[in-house]
C-alpha atoms as a PDB file:
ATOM      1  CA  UNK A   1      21.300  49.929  37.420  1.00  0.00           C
ATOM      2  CA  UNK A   2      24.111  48.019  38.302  1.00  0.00           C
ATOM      3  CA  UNK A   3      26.442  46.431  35.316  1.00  0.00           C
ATOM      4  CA  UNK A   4      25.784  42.232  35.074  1.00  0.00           C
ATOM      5  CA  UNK A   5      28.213  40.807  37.114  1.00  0.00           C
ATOM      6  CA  UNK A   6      30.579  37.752  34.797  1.00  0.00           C
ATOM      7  CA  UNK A   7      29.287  35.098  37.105  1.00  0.00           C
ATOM      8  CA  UNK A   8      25.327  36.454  36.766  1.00  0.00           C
ATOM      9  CA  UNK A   9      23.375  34.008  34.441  1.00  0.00           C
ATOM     10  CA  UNK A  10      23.022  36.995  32.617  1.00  0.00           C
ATOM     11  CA  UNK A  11      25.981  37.011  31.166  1.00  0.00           C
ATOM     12  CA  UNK A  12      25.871  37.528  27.504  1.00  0.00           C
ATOM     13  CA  UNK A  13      27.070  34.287  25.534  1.00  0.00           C
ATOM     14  CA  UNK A  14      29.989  34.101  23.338  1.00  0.00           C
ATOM     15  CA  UNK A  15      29.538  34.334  19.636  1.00  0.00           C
ATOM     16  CA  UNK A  16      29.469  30.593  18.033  1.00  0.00           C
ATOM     17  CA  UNK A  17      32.575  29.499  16.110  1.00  0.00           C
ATOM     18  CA  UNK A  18      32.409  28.479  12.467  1.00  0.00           C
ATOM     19  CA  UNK A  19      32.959  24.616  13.124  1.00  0.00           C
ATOM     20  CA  UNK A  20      29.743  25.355  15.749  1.00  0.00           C
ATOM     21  CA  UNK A  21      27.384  26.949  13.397  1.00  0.00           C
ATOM     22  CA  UNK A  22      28.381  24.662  10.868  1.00  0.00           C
ATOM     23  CA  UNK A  23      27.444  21.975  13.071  1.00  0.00           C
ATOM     24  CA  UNK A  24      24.573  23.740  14.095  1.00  0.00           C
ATOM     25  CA  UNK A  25      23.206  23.821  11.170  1.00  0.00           C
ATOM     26  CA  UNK A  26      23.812  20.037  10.147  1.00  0.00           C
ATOM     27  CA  UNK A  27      21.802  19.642  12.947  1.00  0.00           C
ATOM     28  CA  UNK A  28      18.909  21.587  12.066  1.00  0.00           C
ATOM     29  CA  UNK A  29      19.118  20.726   8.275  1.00  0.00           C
ATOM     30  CA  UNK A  30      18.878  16.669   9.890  1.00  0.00           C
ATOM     31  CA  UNK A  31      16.038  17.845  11.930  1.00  0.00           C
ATOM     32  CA  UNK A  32      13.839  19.212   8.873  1.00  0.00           C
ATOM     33  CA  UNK A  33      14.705  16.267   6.651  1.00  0.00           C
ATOM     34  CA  UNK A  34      13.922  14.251   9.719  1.00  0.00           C
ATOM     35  CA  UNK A  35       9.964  16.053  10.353  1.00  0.00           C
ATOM     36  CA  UNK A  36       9.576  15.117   6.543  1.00  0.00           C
ATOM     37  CA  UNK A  37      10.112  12.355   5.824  1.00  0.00           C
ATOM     38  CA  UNK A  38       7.895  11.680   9.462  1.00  0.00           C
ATOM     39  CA  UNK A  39       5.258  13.767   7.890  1.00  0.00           C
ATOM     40  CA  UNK A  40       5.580  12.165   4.688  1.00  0.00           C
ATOM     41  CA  UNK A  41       5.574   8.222   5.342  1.00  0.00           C
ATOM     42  CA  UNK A  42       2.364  10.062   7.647  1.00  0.00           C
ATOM     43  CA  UNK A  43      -0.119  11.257   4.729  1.00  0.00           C
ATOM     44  CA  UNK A  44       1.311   9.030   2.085  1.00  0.00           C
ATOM     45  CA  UNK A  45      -0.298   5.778   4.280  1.00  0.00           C
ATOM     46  CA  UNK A  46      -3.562   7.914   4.665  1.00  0.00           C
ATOM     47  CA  UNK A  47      -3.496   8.457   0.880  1.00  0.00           C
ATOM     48  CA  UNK A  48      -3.775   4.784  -1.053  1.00  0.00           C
ATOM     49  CA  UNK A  49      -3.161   1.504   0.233  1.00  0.00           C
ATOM     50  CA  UNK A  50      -1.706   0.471  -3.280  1.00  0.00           C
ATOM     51  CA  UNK A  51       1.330   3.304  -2.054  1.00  0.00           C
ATOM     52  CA  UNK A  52       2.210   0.741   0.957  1.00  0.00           C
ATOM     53  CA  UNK A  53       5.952   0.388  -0.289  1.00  0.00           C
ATOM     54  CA  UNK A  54       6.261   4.249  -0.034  1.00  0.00           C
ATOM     55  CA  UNK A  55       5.186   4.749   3.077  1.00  0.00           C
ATOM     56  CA  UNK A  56       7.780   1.962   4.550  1.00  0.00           C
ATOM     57  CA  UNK A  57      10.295   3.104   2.446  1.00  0.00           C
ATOM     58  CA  UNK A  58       9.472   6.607   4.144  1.00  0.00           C
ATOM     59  CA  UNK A  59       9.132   5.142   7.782  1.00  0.00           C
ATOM     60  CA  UNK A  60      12.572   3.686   7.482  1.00  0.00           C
ATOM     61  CA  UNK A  61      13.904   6.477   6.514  1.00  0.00           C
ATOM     62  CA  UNK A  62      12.550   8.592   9.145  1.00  0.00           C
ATOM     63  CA  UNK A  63      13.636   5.674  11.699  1.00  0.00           C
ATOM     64  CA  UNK A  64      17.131   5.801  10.326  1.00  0.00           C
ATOM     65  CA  UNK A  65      17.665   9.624  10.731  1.00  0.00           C
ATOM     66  CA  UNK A  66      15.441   9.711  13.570  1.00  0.00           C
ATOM     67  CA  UNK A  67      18.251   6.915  15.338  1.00  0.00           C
ATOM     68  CA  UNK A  68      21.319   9.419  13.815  1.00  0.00           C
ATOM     69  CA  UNK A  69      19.841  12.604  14.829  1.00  0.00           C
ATOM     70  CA  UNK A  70      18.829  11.605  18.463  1.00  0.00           C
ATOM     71  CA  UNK A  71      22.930  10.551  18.771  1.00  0.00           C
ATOM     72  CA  UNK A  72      23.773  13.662  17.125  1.00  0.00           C
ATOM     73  CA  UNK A  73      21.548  15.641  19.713  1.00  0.00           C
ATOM     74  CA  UNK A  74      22.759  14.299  22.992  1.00  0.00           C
ATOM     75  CA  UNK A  75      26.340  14.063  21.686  1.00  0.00           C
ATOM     76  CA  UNK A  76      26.825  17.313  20.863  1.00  0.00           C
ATOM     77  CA  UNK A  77      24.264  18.176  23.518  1.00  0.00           C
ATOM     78  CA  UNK A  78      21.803  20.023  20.913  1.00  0.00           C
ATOM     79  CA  UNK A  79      18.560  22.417  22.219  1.00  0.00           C
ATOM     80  CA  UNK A  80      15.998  20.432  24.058  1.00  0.00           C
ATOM     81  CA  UNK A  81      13.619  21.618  21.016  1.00  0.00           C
ATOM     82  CA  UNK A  82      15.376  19.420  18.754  1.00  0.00           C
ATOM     83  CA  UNK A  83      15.366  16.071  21.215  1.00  0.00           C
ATOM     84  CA  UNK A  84      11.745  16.325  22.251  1.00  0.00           C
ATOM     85  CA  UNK A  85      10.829  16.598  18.454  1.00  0.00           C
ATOM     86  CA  UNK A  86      13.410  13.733  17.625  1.00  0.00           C
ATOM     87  CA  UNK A  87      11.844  11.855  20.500  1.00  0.00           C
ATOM     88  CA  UNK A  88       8.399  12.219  19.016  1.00  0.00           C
ATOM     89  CA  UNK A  89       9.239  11.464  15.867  1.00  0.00           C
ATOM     90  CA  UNK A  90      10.401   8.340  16.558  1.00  0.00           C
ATOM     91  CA  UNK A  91       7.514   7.495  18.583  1.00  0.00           C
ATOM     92  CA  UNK A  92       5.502   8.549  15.118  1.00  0.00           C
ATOM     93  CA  UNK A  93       8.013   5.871  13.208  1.00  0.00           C
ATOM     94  CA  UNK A  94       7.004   3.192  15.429  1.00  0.00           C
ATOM     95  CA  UNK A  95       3.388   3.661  15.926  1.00  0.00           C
ATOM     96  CA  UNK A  96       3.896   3.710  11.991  1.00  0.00           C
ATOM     97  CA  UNK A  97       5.798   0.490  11.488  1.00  0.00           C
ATOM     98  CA  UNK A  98       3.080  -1.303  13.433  1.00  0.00           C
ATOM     99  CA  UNK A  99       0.119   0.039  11.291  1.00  0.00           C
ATOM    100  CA  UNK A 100       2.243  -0.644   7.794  1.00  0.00           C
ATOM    101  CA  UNK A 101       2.906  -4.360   9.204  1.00  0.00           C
ATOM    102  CA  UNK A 102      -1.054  -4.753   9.946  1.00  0.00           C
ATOM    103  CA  UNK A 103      -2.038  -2.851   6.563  1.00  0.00           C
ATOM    104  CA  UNK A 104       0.565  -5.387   4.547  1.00  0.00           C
ATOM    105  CA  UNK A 105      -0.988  -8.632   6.638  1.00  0.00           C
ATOM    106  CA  UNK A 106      -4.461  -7.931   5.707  1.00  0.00           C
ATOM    107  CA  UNK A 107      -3.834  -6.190   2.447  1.00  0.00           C
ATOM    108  CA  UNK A 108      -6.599  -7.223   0.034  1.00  0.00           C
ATOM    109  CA  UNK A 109      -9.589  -6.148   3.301  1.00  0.00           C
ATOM    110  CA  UNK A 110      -7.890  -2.814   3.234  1.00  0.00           C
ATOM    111  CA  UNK A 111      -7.376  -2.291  -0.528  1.00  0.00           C
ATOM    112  CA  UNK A 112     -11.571  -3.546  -0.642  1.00  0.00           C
ATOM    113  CA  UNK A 113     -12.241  -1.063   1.863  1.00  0.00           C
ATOM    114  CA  UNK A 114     -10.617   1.722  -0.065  1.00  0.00           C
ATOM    115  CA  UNK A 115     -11.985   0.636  -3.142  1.00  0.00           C
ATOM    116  CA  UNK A 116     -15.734   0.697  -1.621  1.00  0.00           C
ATOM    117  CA  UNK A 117     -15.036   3.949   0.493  1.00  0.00           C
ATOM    118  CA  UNK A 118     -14.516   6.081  -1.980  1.00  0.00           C
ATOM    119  CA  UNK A 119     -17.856   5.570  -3.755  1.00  0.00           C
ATOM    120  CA  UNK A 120     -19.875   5.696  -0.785  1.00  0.00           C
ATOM    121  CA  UNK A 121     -21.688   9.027  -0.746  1.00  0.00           C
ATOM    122  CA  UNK A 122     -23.744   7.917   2.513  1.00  0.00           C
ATOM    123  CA  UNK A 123     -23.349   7.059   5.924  1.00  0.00           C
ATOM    124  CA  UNK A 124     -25.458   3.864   4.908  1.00  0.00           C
ATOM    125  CA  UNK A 125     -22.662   3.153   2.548  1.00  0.00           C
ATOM    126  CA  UNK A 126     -20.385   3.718   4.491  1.00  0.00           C
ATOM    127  CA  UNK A 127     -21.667   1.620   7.177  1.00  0.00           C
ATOM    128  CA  UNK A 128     -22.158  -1.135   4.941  1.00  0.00           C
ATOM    129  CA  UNK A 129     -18.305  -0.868   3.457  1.00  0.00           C
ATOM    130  CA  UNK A 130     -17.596  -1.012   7.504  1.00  0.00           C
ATOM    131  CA  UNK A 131     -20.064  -4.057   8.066  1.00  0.00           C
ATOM    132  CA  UNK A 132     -18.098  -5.644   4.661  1.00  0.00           C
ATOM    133  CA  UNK A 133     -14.495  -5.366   6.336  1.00  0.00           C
ATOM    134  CA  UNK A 134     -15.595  -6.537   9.354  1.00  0.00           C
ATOM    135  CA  UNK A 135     -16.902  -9.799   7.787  1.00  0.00           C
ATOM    136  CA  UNK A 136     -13.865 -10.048   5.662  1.00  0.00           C
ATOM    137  CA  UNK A 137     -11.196 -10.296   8.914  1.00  0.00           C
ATOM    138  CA  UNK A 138     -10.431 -13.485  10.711  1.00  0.00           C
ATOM    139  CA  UNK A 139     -13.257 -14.148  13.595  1.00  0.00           C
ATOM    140  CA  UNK A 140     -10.317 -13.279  16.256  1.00  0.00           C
ATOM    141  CA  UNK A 141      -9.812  -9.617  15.096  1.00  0.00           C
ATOM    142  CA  UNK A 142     -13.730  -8.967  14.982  1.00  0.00           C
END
């Protein structure tokens, strides 16, 4: 076996000064608080409409870190690991503003259909809370 030449991409990388592991791990600590709080705004909509304010609250957060950490990831040119999940999280944020705007805008259909959900051992209940929302939106969104 011949020893790697300096030029071979097999060159063994130099050990990571404390300013770079320290921003390293900034990074990485961003990027947890970041999944989260995406995560979180997540299953705290699924949970109660009545918890609305939390999960914008969340979502904002998550947009705001999601915005800092992206800048932070191509400015110090971070692992593509951390962009693509950055990337996706935002996409998350967005697709979650849009259902906490439509939630907020028909807030007392949803809260009903909650409400009568969660009694509805059946499919024929269920159905029927289904049928009730239905009725209860404007004729356009039917």
């Amino acid at each position: 076996m011949n020893p790697p030449n300096p030029g071979s991409p097999q060159q063994t990388r130099q050990p990571l000064s404390d300013a770079a592991k320290s921003s390293l791990l900034m990074t990485h600590n961003l990027f947890r608080t970041f999944i989260v709080t995406v995560l979180g705004a997540f299953f705290v909509f699924q949970l109660d409409i009545n918890l609305l304010w939390l999960a914008a609250l969340l979502t904002v957060i998550s947009i705001v870190l999601g915005i800092a950490l992206l800048v932070r990831a191509v400015k110090l040119k971070e692992s593509r690991l951390v962009l693509f999940g950055t990337i996706s999280g935002l996409v998350v944020s967005a697709v979650m503003v849009l259902l906490i705007l439509a939630s907020a805008v028909f807030f007392n259909q949803v809260r009903d259909f909650q409400q009568c959900s969660r009694y509805a051992l059946t499919d024929q209940a269920a159905a029927e809370c289904r049928t009730q929302l239905e009725r209860s939106l404007p004729t356009q969104l039917r």
